[in-house]
PDB file of N, CA and C in Angstrom:
ATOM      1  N   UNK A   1      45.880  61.052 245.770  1.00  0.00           N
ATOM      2  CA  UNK A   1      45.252  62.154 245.061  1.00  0.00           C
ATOM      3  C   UNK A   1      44.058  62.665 245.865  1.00  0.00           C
ATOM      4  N   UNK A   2      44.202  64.109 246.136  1.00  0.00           N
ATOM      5  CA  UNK A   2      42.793  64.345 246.808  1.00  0.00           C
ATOM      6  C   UNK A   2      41.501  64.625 246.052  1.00  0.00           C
ATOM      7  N   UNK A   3      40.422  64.460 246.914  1.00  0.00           N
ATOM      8  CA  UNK A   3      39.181  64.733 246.499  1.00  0.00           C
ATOM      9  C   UNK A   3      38.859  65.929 245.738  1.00  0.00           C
ATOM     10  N   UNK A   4      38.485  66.012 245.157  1.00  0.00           N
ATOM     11  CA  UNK A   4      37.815  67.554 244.353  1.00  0.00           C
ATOM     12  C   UNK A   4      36.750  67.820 246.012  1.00  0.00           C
ATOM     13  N   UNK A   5      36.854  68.955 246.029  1.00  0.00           N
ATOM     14  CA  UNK A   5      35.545  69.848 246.934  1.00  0.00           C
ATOM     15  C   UNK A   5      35.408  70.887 246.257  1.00  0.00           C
ATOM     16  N   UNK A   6      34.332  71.195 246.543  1.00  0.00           N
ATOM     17  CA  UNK A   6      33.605  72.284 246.099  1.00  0.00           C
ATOM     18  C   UNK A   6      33.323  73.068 246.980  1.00  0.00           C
ATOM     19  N   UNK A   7      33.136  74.633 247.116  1.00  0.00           N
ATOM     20  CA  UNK A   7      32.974  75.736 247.789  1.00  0.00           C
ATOM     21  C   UNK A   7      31.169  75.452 248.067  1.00  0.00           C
ATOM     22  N   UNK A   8      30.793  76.460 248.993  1.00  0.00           N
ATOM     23  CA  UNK A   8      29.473  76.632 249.184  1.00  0.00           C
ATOM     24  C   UNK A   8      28.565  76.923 247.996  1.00  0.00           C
ATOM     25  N   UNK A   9      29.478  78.320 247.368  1.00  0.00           N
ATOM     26  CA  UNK A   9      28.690  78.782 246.122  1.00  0.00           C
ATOM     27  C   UNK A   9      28.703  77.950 245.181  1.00  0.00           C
ATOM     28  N   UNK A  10      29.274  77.466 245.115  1.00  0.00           N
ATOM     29  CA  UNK A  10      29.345  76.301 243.506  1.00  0.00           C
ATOM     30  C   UNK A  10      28.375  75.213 244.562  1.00  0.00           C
ATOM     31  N   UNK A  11      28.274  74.899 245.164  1.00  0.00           N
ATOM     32  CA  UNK A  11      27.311  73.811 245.614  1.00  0.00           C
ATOM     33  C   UNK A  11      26.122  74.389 245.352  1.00  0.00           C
ATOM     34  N   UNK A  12      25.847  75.671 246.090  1.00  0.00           N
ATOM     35  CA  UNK A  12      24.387  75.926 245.604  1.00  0.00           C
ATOM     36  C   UNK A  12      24.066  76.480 244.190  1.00  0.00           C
ATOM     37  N   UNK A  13      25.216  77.035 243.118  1.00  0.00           N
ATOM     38  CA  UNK A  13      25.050  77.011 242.029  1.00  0.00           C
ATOM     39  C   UNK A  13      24.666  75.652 241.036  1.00  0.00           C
ATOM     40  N   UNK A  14      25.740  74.363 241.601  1.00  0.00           N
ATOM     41  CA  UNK A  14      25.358  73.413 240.411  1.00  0.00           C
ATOM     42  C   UNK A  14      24.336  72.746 241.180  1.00  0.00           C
ATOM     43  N   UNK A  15      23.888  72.918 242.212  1.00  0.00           N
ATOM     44  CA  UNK A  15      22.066  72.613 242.245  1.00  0.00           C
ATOM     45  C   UNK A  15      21.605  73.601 242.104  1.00  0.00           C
ATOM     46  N   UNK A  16      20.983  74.486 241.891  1.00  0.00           N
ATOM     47  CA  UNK A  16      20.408  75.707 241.795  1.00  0.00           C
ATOM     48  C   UNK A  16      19.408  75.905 243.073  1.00  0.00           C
ATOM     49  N   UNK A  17      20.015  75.730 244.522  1.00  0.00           N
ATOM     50  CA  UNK A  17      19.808  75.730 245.440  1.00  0.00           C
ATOM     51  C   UNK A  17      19.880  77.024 246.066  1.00  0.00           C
ATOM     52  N   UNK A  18      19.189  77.790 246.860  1.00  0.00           N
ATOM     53  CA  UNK A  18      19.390  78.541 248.208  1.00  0.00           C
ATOM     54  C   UNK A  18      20.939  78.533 249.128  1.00  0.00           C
ATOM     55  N   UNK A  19      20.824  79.657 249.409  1.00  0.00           N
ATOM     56  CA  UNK A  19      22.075  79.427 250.064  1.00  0.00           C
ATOM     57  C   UNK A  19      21.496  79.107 251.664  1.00  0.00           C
ATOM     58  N   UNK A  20      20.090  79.201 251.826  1.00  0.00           N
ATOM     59  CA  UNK A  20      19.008  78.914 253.028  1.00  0.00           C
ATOM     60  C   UNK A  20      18.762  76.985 252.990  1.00  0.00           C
ATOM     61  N   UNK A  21      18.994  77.013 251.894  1.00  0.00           N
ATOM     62  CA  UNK A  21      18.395  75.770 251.554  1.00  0.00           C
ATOM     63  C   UNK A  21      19.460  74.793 251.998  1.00  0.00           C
ATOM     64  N   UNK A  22      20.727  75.001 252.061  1.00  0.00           N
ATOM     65  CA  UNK A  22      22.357  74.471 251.978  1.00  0.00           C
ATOM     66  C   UNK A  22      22.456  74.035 253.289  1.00  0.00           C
ATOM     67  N   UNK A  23      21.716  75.285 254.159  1.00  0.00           N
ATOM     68  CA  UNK A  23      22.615  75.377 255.327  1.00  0.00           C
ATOM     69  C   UNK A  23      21.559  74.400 256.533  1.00  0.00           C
ATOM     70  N   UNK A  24      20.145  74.699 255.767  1.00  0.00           N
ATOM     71  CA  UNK A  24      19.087  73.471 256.233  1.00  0.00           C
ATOM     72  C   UNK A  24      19.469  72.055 255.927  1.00  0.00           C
ATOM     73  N   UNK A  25      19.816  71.984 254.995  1.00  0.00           N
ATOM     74  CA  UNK A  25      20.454  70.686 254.527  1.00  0.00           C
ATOM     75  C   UNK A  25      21.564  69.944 255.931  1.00  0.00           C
ATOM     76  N   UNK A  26      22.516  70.931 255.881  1.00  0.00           N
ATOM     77  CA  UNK A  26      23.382  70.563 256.902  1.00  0.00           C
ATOM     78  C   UNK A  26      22.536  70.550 258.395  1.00  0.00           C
ATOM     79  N   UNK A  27      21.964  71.471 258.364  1.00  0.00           N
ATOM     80  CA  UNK A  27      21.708  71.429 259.936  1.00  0.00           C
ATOM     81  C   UNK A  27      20.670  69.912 260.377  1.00  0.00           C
ATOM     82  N   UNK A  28      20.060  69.592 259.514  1.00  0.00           N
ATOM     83  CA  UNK A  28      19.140  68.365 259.703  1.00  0.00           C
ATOM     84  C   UNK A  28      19.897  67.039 259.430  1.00  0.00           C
ATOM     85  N   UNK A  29      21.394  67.621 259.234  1.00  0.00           N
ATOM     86  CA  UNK A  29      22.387  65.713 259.086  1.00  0.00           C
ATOM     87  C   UNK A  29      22.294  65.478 257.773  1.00  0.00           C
ATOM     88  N   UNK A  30      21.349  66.001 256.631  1.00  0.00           N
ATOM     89  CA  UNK A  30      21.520  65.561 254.933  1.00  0.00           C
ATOM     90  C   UNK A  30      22.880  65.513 254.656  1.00  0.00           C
ATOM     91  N   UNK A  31      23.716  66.387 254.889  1.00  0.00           N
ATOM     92  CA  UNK A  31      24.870  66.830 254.680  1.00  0.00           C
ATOM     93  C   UNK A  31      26.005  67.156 255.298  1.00  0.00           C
ATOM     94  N   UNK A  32      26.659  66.759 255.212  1.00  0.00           N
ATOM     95  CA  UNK A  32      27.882  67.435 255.851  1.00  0.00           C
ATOM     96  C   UNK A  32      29.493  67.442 255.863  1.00  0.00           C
ATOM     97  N   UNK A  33      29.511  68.940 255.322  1.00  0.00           N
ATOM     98  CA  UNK A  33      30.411  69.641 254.510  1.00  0.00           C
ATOM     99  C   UNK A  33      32.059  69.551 255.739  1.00  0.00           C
ATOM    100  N   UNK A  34      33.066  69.632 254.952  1.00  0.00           N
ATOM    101  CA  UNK A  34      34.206  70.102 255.562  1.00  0.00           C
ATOM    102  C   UNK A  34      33.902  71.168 255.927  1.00  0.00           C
ATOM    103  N   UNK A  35      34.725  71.854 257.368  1.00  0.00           N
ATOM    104  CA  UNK A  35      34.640  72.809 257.901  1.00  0.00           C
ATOM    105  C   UNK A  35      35.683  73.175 257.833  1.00  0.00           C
ATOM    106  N   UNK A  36      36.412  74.529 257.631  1.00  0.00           N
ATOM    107  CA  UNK A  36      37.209  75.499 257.512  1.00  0.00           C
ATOM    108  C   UNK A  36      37.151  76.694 258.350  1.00  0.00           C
ATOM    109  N   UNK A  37      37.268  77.128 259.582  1.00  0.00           N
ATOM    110  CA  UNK A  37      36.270  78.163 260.182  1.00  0.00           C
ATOM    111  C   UNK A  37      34.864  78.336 259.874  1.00  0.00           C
ATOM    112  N   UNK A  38      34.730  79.074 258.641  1.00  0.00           N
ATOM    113  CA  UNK A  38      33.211  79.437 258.438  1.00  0.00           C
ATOM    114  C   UNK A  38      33.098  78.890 256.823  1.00  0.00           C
ATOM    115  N   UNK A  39      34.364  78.700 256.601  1.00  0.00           N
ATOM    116  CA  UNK A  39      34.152  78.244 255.066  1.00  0.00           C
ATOM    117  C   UNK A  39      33.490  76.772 254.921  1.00  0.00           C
ATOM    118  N   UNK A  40      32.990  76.331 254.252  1.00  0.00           N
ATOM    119  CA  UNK A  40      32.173  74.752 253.884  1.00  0.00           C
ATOM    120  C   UNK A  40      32.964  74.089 252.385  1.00  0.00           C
ATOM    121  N   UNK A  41      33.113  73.211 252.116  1.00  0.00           N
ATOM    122  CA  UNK A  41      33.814  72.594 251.296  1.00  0.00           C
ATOM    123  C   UNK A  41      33.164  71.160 251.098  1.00  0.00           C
ATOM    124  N   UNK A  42      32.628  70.960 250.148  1.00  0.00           N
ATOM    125  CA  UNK A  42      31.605  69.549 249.719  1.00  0.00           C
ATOM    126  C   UNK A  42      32.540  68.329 248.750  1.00  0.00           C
ATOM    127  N   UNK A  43      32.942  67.394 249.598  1.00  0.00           N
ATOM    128  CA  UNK A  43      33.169  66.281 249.118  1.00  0.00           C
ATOM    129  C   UNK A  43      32.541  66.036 247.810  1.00  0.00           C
ATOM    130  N   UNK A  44      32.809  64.744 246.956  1.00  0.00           N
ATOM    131  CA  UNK A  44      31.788  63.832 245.935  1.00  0.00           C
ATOM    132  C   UNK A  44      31.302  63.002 246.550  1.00  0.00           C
ATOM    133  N   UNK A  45      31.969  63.005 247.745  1.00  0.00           N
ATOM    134  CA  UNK A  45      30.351  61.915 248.346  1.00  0.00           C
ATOM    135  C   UNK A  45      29.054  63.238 249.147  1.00  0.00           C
ATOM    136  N   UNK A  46      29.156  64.342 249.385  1.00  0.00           N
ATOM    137  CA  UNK A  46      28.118  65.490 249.536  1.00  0.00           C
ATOM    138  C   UNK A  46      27.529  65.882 248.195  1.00  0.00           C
ATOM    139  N   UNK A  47      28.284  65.880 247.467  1.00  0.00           N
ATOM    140  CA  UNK A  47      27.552  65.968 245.788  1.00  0.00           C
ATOM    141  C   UNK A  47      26.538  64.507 245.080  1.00  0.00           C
ATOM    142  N   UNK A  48      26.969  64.183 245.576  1.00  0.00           N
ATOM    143  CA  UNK A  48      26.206  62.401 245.168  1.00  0.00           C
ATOM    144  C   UNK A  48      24.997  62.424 246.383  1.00  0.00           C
ATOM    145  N   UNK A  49      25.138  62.833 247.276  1.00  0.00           N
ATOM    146  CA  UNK A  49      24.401  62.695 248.560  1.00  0.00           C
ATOM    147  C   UNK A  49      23.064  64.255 248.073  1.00  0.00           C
ATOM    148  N   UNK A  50      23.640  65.520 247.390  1.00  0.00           N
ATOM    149  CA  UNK A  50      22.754  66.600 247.368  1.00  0.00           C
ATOM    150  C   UNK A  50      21.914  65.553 245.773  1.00  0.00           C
ATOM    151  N   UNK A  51      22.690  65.286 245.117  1.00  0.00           N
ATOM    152  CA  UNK A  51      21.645  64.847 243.700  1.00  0.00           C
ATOM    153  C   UNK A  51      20.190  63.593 244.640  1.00  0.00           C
ATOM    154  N   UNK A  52      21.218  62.610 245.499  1.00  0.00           N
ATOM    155  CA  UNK A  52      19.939  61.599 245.448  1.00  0.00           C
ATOM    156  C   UNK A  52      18.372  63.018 246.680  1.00  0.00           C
ATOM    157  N   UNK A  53      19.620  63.419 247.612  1.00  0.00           N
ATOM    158  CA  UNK A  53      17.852  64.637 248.028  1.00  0.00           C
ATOM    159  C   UNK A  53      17.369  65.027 247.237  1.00  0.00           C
ATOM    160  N   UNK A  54      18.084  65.943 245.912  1.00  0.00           N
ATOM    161  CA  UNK A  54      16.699  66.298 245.072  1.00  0.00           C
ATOM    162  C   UNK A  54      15.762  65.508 244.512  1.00  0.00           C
ATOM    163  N   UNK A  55      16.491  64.395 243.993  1.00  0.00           N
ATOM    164  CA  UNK A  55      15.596  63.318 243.213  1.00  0.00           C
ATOM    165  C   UNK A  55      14.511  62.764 244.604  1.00  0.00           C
ATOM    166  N   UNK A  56      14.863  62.737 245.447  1.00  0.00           N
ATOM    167  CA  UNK A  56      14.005  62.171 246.505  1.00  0.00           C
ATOM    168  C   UNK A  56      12.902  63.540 246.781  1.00  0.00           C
ATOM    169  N   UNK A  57      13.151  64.593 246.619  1.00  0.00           N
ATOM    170  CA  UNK A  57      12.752  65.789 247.178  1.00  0.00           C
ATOM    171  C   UNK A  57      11.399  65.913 245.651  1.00  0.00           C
ATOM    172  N   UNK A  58      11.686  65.444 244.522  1.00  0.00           N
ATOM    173  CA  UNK A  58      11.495  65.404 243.310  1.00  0.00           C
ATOM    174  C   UNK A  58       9.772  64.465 243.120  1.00  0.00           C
ATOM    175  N   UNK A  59      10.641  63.522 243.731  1.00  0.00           N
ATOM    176  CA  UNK A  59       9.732  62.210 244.078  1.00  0.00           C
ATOM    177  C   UNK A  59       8.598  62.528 245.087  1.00  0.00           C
ATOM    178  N   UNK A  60       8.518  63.367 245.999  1.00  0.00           N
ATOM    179  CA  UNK A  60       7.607  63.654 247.071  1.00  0.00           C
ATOM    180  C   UNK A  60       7.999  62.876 248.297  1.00  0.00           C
ATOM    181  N   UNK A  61       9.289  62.827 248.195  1.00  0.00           N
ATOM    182  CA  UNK A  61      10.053  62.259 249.645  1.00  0.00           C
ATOM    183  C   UNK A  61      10.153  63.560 250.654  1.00  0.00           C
ATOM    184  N   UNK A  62       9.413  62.916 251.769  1.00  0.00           N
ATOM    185  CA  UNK A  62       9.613  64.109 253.316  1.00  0.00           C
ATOM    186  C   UNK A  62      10.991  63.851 253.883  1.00  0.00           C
ATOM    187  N   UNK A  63      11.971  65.110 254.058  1.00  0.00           N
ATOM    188  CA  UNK A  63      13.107  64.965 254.121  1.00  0.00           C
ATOM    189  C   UNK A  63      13.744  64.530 254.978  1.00  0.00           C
ATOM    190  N   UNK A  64      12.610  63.936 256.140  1.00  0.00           N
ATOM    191  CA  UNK A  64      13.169  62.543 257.406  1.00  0.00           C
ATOM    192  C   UNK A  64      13.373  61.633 256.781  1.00  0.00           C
ATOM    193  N   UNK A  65      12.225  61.284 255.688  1.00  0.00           N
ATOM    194  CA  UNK A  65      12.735  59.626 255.178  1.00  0.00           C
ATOM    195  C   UNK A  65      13.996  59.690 254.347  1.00  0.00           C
ATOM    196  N   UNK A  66      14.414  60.707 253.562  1.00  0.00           N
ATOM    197  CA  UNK A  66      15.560  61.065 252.525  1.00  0.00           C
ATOM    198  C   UNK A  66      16.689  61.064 253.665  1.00  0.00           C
ATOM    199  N   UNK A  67      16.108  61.313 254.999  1.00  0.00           N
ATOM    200  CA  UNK A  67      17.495  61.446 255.955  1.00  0.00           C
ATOM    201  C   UNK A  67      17.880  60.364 256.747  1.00  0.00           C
ATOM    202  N   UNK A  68      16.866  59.271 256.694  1.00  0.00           N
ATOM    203  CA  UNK A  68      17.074  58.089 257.057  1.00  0.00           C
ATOM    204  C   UNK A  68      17.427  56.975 256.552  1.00  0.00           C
ATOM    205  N   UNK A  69      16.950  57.371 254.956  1.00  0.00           N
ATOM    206  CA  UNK A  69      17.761  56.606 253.936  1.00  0.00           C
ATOM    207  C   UNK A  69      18.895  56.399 253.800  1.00  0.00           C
ATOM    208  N   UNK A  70      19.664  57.545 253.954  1.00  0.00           N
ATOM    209  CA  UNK A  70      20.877  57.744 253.492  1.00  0.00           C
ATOM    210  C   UNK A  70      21.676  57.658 254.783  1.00  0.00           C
ATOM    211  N   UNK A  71      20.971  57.295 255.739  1.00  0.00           N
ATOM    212  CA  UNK A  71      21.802  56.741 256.948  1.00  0.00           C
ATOM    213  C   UNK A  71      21.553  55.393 256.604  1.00  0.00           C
ATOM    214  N   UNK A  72      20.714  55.178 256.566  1.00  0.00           N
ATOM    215  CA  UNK A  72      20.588  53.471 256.252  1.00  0.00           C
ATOM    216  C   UNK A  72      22.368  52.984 255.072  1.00  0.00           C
ATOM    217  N   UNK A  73      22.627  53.559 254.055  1.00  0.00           N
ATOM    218  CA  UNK A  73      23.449  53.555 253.687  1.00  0.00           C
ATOM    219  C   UNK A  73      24.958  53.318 254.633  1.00  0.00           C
ATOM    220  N   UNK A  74      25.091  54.521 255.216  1.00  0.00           N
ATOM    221  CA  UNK A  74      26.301  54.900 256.304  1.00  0.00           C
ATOM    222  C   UNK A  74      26.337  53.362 257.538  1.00  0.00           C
ATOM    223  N   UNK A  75      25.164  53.205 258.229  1.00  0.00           N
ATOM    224  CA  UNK A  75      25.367  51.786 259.124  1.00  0.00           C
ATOM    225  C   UNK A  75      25.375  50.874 258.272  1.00  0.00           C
ATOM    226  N   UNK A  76      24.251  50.582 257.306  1.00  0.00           N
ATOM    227  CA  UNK A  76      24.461  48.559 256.737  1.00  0.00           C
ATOM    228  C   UNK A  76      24.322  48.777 255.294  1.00  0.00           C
ATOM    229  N   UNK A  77      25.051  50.120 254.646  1.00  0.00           N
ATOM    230  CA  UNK A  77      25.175  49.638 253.300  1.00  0.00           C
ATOM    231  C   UNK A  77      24.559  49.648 252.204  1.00  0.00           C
ATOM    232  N   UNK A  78      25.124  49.312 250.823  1.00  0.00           N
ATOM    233  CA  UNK A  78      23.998  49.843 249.957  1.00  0.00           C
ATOM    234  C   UNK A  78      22.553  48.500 249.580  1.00  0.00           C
ATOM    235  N   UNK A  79      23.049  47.454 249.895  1.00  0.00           N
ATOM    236  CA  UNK A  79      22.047  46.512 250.061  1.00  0.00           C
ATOM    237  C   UNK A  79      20.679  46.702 251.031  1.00  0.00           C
ATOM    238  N   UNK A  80      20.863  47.127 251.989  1.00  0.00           N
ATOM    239  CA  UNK A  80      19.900  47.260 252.851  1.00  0.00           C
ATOM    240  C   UNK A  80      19.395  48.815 252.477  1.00  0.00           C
ATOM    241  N   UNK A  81      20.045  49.629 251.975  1.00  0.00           N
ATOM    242  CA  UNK A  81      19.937  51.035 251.902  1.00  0.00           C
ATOM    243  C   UNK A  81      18.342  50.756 249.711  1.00  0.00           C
ATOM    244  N   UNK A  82      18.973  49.855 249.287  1.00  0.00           N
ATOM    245  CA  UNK A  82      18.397  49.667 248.359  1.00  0.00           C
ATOM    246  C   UNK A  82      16.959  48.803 248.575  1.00  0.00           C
ATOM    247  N   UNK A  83      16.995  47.862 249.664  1.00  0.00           N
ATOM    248  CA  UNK A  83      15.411  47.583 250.251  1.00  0.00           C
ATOM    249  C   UNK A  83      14.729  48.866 250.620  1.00  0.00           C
ATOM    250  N   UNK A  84      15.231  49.321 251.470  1.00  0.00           N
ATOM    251  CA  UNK A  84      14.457  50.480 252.133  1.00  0.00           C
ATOM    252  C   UNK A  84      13.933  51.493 250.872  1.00  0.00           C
ATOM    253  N   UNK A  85      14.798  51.716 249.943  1.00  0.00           N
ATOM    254  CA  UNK A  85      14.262  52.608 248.961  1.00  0.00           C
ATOM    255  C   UNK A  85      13.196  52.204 248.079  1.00  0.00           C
ATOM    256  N   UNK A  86      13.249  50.384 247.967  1.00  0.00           N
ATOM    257  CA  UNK A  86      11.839  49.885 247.447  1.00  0.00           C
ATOM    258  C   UNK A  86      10.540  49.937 247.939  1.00  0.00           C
ATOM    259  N   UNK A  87      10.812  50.198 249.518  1.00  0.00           N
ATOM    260  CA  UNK A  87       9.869  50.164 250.609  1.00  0.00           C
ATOM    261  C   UNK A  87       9.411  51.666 250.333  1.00  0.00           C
ATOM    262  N   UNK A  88      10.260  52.421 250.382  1.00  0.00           N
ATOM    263  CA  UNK A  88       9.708  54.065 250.363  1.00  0.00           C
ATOM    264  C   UNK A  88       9.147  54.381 249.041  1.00  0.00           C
ATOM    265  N   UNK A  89       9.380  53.830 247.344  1.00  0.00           N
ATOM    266  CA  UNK A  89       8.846  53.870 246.381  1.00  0.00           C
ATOM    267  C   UNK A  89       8.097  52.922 246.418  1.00  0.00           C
ATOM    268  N   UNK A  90       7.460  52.209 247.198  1.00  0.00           N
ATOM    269  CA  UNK A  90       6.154  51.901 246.801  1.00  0.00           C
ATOM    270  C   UNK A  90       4.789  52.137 247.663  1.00  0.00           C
ATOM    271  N   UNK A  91       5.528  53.056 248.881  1.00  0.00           N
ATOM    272  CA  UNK A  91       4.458  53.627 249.479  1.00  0.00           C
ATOM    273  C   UNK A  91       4.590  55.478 248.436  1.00  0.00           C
ATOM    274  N   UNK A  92       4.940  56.017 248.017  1.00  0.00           N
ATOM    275  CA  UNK A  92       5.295  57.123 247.680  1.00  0.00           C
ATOM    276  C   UNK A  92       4.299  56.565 246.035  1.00  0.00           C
ATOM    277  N   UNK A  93       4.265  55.449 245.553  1.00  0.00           N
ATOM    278  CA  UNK A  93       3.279  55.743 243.987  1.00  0.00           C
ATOM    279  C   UNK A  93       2.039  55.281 244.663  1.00  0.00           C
ATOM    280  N   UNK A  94       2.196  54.442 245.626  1.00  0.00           N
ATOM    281  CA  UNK A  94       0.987  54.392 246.296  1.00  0.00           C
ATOM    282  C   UNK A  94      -0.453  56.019 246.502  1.00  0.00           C
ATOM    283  N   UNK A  95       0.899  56.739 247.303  1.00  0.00           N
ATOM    284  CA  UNK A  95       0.025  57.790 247.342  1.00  0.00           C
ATOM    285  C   UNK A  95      -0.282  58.922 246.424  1.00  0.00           C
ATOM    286  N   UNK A  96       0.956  58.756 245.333  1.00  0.00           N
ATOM    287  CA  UNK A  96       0.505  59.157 244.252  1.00  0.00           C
ATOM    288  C   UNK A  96      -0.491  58.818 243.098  1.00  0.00           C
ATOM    289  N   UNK A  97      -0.863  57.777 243.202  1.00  0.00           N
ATOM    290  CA  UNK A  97      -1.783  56.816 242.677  1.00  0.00           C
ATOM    291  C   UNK A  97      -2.827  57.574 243.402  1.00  0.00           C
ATOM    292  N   UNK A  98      -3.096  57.708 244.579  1.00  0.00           N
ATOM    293  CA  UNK A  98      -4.671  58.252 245.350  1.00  0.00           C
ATOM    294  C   UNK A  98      -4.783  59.971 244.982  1.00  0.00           C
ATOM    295  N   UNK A  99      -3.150  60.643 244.391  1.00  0.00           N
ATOM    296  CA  UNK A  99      -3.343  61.952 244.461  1.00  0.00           C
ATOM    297  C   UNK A  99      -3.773  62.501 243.116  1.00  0.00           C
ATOM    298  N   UNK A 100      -3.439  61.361 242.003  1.00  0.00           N
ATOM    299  CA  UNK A 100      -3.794  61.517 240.641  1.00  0.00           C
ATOM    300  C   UNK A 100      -5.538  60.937 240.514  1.00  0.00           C
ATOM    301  N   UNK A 101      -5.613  60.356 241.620  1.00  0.00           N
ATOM    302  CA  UNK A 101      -7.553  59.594 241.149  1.00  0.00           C
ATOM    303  C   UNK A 101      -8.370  61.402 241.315  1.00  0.00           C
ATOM    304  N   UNK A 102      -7.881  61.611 243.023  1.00  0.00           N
ATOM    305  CA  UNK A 102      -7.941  63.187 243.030  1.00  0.00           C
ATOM    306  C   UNK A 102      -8.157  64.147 242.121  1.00  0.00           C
ATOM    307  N   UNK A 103      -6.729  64.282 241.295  1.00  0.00           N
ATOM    308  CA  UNK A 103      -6.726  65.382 240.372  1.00  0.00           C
ATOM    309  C   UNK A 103      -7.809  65.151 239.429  1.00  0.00           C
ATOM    310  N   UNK A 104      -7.861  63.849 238.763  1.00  0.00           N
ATOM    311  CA  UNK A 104      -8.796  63.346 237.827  1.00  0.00           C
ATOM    312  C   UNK A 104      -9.939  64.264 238.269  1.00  0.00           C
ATOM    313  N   UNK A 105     -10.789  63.642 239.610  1.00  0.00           N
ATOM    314  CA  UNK A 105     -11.997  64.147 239.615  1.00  0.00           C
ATOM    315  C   UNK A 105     -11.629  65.536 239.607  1.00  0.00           C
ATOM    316  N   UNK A 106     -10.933  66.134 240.468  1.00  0.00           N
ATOM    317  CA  UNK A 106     -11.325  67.462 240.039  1.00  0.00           C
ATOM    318  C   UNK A 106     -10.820  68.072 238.710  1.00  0.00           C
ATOM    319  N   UNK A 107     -10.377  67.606 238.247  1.00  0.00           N
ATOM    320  CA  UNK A 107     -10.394  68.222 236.661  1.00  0.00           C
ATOM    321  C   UNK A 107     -11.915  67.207 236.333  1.00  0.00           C
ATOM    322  N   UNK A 108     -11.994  66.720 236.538  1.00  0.00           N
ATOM    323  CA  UNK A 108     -13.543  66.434 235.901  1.00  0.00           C
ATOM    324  C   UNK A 108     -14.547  67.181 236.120  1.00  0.00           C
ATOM    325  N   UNK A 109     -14.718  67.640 237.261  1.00  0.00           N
ATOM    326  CA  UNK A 109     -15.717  68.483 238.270  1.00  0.00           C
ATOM    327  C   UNK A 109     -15.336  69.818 237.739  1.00  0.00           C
ATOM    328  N   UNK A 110     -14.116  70.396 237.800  1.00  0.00           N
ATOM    329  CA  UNK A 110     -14.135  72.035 237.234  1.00  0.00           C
ATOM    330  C   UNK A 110     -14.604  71.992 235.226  1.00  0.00           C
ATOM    331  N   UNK A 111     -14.361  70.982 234.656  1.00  0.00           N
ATOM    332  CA  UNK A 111     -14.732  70.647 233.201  1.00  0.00           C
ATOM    333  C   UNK A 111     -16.190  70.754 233.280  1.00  0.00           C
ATOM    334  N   UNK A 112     -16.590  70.003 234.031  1.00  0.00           N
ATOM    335  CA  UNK A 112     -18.507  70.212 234.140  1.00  0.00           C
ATOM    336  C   UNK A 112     -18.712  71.327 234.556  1.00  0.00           C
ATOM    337  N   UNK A 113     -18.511  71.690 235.297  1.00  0.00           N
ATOM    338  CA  UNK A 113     -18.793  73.179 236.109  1.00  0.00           C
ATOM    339  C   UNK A 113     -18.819  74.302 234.795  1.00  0.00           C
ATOM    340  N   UNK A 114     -17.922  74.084 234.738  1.00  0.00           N
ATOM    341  CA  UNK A 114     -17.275  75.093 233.315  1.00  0.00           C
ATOM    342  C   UNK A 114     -18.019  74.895 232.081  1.00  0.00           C
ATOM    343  N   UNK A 115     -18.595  73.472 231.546  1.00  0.00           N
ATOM    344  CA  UNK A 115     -19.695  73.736 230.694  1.00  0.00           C
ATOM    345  C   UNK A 115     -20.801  73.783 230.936  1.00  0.00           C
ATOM    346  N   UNK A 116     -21.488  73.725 232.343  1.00  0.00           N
ATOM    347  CA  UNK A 116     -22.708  74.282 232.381  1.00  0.00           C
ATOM    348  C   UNK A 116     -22.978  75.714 232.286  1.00  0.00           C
ATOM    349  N   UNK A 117     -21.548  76.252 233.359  1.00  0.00           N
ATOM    350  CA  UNK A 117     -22.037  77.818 233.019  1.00  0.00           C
ATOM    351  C   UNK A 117     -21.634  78.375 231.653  1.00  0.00           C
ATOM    352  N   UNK A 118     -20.875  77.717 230.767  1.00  0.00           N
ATOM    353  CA  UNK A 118     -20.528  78.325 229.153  1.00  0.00           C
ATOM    354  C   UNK A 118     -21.903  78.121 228.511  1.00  0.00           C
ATOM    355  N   UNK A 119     -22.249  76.938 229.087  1.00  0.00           N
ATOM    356  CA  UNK A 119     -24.094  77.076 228.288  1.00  0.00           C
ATOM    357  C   UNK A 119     -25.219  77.574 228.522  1.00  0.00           C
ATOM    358  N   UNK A 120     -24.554  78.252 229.793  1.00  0.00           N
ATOM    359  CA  UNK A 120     -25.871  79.094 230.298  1.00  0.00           C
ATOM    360  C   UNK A 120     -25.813  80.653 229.880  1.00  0.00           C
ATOM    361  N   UNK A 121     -24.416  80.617 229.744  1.00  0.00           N
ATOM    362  CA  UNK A 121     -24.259  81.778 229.396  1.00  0.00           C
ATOM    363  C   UNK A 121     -24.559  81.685 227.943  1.00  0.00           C
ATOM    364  N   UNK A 122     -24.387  80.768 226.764  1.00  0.00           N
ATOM    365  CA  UNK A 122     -24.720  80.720 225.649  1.00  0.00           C
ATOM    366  C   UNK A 122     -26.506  81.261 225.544  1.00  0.00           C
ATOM    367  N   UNK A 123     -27.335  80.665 226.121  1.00  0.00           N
ATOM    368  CA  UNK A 123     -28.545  80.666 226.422  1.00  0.00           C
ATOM    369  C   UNK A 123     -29.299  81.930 226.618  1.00  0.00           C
ATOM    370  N   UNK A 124     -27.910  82.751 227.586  1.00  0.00           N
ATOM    371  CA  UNK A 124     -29.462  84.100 228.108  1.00  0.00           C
ATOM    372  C   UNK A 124     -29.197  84.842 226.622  1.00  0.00           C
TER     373      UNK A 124
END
């Protein structure tokens, strides 16, 4: 029984992707589609492969490590492919952890800011 594939447009429809975005995908190794002359045709293993980029893309994964991951998969598998992803989620809350202390202060800092001048302006 063959594979279901999917056309280009239905790929970038059921991600709600670029058709710029598709073809970056392929050209950097994320992906890669059957070729037909010019036509593209996406496996379920290119559909399983576009969901984990977004979720990685989602996560604040830079799309070398999302592209090395998923080679890690292709040479040694999903065991070794599943270390590496513990390794990359825990540097990735790591730095989200330093980007939320961030936001904090500055939502703290524009909150002060913002009621000194509401009370100054109360004042004149």
């Amino acid at each position: 029984m063959a594979e279901k594939q999917i056309s280009f447009k239905e790929m970038c429809e059921k991600f709600d992707v670029t058709p710029r975005t598709l073809r970056y995908y392929e050209y950097i190794e994320l992906l890669q589609p059957i070729r037909e002359g010019r036509t593209r045709w996406y496996t379920p293993r290119e559909v399983a492969r576009m969901t984990l980029i977004l979720r990685g893309r989602r996560f604040g994964f830079a799309l070398e490590d999302i592209r090395q991951w998923l080679l890690i998969y292709d040479q040694d598998g999903s065991d070794a492919q599943n270390e590496a992803w513990i390794e990359l989620a825990d540097r990735q809350l790591k730095d989200l952890a330093v980007q939320r202390e961030e936001l904090e202060a500055t939502v703290a800092e524009l909150q002060s800011l913002r009621e000194t001048i509401a009370r100054q302006i109360s004042q004149d």
